[in-house]
C-alpha atoms as a PDB file:
ATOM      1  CA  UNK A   1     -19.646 -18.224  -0.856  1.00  0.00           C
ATOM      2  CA  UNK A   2     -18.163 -21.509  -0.252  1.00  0.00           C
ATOM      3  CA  UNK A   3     -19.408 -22.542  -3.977  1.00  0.00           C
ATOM      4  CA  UNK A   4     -17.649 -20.048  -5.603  1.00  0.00           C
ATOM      5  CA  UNK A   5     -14.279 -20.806  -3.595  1.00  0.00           C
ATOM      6  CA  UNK A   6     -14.453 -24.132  -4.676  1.00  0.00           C
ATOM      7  CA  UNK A   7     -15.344 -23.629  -8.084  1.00  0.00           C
ATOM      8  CA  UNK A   8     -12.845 -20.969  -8.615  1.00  0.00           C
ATOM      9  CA  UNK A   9      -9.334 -22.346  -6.312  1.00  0.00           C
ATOM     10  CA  UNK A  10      -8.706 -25.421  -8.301  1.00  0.00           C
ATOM     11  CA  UNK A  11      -8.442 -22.781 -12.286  1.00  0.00           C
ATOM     12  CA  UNK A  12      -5.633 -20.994  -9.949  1.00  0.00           C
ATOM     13  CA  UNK A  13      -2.342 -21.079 -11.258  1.00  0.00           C
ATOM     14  CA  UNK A  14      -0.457 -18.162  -9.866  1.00  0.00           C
ATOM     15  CA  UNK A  15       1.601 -17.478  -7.052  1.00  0.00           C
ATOM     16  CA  UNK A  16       2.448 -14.590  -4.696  1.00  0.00           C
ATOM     17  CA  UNK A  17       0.353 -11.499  -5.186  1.00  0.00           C
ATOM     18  CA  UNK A  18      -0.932 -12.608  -8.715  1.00  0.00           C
ATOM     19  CA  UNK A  19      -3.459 -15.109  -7.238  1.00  0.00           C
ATOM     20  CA  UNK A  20      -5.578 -12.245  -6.171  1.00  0.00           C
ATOM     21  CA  UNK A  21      -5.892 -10.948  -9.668  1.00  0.00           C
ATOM     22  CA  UNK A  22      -6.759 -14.245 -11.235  1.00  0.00           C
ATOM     23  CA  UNK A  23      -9.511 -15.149  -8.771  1.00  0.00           C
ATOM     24  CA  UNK A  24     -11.133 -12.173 -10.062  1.00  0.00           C
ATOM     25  CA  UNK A  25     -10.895 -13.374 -13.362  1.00  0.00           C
ATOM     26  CA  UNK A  26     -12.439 -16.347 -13.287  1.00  0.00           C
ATOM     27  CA  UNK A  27     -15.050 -14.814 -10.860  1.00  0.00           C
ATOM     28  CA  UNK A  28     -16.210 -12.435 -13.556  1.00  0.00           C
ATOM     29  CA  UNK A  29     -15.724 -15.562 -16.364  1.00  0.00           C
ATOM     30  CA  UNK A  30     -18.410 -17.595 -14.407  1.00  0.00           C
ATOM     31  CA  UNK A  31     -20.871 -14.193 -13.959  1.00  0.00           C
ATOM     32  CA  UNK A  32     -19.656 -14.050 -10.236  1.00  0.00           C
ATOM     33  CA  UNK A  33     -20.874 -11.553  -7.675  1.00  0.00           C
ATOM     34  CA  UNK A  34     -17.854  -9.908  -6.776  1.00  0.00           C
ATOM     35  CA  UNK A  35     -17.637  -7.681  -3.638  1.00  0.00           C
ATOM     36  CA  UNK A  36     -15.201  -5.422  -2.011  1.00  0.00           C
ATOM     37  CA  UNK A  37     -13.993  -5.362   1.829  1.00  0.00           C
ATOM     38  CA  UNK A  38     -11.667  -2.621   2.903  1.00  0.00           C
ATOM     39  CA  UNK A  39      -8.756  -3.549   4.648  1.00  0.00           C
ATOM     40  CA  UNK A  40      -6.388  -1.100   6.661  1.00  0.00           C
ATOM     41  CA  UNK A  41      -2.394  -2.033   5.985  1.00  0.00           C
ATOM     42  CA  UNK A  42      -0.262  -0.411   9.014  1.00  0.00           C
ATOM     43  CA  UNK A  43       3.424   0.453   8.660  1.00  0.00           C
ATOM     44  CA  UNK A  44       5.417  -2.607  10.246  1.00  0.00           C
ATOM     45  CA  UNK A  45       7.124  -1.825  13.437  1.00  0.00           C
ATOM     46  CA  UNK A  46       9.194  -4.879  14.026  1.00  0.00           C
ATOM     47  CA  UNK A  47      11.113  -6.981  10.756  1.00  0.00           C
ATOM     48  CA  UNK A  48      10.945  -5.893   6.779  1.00  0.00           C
ATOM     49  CA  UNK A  49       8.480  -6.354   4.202  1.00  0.00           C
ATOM     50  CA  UNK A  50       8.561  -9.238   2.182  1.00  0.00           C
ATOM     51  CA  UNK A  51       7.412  -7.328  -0.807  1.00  0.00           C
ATOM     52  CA  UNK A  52      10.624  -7.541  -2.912  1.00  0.00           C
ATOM     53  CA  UNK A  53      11.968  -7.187  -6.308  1.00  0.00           C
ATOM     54  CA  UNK A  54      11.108 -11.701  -7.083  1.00  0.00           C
ATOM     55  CA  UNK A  55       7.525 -10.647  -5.482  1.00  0.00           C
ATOM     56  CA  UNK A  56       7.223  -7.975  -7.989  1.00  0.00           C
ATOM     57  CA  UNK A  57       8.453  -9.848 -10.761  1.00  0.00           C
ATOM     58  CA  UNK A  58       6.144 -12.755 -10.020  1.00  0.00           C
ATOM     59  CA  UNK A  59       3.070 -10.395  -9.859  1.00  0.00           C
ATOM     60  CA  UNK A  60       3.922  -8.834 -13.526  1.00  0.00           C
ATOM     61  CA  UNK A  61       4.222 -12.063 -14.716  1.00  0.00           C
ATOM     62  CA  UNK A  62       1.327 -13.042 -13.390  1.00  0.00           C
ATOM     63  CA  UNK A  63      -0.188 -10.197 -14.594  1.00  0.00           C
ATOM     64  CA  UNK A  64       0.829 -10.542 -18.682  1.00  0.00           C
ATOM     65  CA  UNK A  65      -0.471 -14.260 -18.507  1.00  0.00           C
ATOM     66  CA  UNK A  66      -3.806 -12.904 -17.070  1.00  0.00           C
ATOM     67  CA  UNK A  67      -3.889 -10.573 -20.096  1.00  0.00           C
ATOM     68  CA  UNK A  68      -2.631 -12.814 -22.335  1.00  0.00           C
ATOM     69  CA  UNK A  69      -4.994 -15.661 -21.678  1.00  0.00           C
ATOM     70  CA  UNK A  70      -7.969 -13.247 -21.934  1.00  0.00           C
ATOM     71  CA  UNK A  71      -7.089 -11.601 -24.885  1.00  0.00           C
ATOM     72  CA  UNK A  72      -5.791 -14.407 -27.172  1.00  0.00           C
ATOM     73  CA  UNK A  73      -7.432 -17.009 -25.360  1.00  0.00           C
ATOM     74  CA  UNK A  74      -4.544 -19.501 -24.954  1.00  0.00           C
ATOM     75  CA  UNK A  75      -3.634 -21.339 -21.581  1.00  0.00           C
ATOM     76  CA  UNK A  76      -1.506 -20.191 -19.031  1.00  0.00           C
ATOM     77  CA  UNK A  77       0.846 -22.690 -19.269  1.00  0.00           C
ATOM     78  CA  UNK A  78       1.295 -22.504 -23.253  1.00  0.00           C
ATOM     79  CA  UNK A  79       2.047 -18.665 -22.164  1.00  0.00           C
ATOM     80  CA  UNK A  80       4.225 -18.875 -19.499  1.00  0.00           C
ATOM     81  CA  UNK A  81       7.357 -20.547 -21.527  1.00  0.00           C
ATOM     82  CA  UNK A  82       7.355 -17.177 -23.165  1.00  0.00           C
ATOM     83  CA  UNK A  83       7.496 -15.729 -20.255  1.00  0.00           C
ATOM     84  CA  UNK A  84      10.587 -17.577 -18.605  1.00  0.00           C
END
């Protein structure tokens, strides 16, 4: 819903593949509806994937500040100077 887009987009704080997670999060937090739709991923045929070792660093950080922040309850951005 629209609604829930615009309550949730503004909380969002992290980049790359992280954002995903944390939409969920503050989904469930506001006792959001949350669905699933299956997407197909094909194998590239042309250029390389920009899934690489800063993309996967980003989502694990994104990741322990997600856990973080729901287990100790402190901000994100109190969290993420431990994180640097």
């Amino acid at each position: 819903e629209r609604s829930a887009i615009e309550k949730i987009l503004p909380k969002v704080r992290s980049i790359g593949y992280a954002f995903q997670m944390e939409i969920l999060v503050h989904a469930k937090k506001e006792n959001m509806k949350i669905g699933e739709v299956p997407i197909t991923f094909v194998d590239r045929i042309y250029g390389e994937s920009k899934l690489g070792a800063s993309e996967i660093v980003l989502y694990l950080k994104g990741l322990l500040q997600l856990f973080f922040y729901n287990l100790v309850k402190i901000s994100l951005w109190n969290i993420s100077m431990f994180l640097l």
